[in-house]
N, C-alpha and C. Protein backbone atom coordinates (compact mmCIF):
# COMPACT_ATOMS: atom_id res chain seq x y z
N UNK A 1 30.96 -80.45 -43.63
CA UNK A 1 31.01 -81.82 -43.15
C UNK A 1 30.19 -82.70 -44.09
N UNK A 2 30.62 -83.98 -44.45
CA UNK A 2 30.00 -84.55 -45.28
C UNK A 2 28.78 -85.64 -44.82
N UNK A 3 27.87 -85.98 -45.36
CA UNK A 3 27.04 -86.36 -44.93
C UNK A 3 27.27 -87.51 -44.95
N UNK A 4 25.77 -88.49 -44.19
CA UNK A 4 26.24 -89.88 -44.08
C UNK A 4 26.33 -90.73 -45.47
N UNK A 5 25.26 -90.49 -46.53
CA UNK A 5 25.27 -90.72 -47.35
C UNK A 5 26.12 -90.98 -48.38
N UNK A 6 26.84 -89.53 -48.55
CA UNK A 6 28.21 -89.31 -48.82
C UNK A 6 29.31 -90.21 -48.92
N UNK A 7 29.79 -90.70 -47.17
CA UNK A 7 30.46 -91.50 -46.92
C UNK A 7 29.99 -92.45 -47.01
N UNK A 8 28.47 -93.07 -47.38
CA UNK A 8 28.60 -94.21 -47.67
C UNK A 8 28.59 -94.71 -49.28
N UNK A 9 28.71 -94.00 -49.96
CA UNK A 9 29.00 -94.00 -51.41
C UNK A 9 30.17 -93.93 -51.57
N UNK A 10 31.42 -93.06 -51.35
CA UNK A 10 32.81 -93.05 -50.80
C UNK A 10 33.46 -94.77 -50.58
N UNK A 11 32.68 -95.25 -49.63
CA UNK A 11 33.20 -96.28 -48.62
C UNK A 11 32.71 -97.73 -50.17
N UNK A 12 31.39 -97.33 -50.58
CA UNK A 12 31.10 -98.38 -51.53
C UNK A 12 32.14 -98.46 -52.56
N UNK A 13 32.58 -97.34 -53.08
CA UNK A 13 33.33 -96.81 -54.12
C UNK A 13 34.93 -97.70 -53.77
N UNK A 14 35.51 -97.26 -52.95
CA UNK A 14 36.58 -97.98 -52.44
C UNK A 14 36.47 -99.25 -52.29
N UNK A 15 35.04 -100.05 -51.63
CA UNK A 15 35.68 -101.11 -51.83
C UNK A 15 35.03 -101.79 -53.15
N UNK A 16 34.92 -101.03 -54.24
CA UNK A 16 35.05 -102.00 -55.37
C UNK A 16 36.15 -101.96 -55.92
N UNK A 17 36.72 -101.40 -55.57
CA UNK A 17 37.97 -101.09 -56.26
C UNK A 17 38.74 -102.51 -55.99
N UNK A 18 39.65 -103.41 -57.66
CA UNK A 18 39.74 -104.03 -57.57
C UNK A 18 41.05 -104.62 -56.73
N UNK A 19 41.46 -103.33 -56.09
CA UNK A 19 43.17 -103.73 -55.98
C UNK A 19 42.88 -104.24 -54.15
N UNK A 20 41.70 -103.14 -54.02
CA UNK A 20 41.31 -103.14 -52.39
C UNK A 20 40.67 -105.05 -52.12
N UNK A 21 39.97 -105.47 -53.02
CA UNK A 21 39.28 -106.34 -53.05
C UNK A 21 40.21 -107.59 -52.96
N UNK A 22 41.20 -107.48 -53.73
CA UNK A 22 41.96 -108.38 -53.54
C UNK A 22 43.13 -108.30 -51.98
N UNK A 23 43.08 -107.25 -51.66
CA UNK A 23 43.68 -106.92 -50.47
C UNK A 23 42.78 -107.53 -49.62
N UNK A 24 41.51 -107.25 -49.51
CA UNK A 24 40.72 -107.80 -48.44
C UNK A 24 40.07 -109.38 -48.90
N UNK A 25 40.93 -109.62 -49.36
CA UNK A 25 41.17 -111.38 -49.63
C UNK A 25 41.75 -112.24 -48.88
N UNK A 26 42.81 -111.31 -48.52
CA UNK A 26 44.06 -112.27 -47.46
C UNK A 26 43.97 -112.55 -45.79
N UNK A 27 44.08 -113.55 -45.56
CA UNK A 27 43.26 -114.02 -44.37
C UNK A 27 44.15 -113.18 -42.95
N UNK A 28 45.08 -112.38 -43.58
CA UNK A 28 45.30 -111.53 -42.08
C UNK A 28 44.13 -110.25 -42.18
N UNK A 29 43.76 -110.00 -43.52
CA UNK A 29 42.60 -108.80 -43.85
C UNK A 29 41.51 -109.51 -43.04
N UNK A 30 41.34 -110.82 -43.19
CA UNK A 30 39.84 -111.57 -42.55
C UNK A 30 40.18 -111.06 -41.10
N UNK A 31 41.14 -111.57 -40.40
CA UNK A 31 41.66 -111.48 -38.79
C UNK A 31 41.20 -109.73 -38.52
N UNK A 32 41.75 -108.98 -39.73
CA UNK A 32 41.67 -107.81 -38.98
C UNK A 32 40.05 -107.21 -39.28
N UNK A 33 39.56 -107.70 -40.20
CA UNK A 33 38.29 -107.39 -40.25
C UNK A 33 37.40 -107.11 -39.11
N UNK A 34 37.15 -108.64 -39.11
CA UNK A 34 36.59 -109.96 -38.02
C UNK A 34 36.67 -108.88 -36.70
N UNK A 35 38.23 -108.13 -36.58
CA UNK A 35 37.97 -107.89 -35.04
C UNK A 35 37.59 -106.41 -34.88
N UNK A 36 37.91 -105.68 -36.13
CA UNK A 36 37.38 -104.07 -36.05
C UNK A 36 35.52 -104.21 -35.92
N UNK A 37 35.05 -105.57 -36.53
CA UNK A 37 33.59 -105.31 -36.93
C UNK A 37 32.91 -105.51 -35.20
N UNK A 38 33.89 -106.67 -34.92
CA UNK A 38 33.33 -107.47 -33.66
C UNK A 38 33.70 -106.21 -32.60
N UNK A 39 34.59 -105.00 -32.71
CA UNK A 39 34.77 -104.05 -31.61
C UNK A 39 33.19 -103.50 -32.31
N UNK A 40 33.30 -102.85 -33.10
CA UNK A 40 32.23 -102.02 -33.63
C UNK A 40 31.11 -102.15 -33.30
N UNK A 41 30.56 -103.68 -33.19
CA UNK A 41 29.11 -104.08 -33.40
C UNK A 41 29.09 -104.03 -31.46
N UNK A 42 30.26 -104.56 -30.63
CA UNK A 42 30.17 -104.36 -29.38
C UNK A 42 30.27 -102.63 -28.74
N UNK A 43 30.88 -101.89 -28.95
CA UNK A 43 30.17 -100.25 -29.18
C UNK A 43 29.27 -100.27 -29.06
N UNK A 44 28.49 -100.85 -30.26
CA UNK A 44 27.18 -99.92 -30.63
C UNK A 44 26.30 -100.80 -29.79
N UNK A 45 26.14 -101.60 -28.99
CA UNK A 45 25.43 -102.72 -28.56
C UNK A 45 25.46 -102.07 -26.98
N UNK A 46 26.56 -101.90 -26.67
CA UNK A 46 27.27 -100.72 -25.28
C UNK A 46 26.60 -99.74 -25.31
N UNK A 47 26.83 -98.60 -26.26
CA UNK A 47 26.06 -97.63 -26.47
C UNK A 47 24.48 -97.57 -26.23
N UNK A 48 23.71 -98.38 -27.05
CA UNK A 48 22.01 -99.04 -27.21
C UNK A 48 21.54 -99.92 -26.07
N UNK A 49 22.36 -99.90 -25.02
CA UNK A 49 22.15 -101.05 -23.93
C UNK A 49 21.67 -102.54 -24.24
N UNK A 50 22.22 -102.41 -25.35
CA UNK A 50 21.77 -103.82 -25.97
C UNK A 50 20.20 -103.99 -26.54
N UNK A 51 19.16 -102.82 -26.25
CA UNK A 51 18.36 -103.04 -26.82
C UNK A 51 18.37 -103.51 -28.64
N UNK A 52 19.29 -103.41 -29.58
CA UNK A 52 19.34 -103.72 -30.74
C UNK A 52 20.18 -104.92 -31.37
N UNK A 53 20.41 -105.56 -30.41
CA UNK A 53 21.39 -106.83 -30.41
C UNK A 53 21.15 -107.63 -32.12
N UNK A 54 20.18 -107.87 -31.78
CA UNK A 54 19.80 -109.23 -33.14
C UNK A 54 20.10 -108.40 -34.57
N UNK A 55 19.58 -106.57 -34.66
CA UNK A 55 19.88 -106.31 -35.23
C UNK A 55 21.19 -105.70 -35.92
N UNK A 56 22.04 -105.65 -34.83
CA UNK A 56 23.47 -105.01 -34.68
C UNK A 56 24.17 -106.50 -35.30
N UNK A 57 23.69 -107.59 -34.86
CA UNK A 57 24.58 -108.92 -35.04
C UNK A 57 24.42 -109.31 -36.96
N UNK A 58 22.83 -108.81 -37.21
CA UNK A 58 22.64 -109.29 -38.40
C UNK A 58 23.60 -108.27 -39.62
N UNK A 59 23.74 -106.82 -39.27
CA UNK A 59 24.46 -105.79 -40.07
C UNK A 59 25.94 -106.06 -40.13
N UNK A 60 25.99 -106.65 -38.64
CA UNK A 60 28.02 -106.93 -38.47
C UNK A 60 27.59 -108.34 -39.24
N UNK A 61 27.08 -109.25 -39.58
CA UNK A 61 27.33 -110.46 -40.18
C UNK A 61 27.35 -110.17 -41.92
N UNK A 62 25.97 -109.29 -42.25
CA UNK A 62 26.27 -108.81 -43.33
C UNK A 62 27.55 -108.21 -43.69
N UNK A 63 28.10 -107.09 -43.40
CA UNK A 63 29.22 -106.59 -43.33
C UNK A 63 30.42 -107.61 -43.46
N UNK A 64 30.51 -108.31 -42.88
CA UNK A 64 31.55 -109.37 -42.82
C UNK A 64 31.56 -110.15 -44.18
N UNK A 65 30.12 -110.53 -44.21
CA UNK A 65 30.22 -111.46 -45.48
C UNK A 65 30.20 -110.91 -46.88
N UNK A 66 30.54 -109.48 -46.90
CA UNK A 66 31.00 -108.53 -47.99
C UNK A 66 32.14 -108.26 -48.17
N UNK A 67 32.49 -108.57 -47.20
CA UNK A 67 34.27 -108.19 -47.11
C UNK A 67 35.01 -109.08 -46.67
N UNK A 68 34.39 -110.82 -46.45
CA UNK A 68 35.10 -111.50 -45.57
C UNK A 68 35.62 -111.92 -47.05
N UNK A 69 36.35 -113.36 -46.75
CA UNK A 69 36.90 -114.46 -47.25
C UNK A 69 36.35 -115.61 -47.71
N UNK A 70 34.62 -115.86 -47.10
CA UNK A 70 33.81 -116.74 -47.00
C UNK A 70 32.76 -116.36 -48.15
């Protein structure tokens, strides 16, 4: 099983890739982003009983603004 690390070098790797980058340019990529991050960050907020809110909001905003459109 691969570690977290792993996949997150993997995940960096892909999205530099320039073909992905321009894929996640197009504002239906923003729409679908926007709502996988906004399930995600609500999960993990579910999960944590919300004790980590401010910080769950600041990682999904980062996240977004790496991959958004903006």
């Amino acid at each position: 099983m691969a570690g977290f690390g792993n996949i997150g070098r993997k995940a960096q790797s892909f999205l530099r890739n320039p073909k992905v980058q321009e894929t996640l340019k197009s504002e239906k990529a923003e729409g679908t982003s926007d709502k996988v991050l906004g399930g995600l960050s609500d999960a993990v907020n579910k999960a944590t009983g919300g004790k980590h809110t401010d910080k769950i909001t600041k990682a999904r905003n980062a996240a977004d603004k790496r991959i958004g459109n903006e």
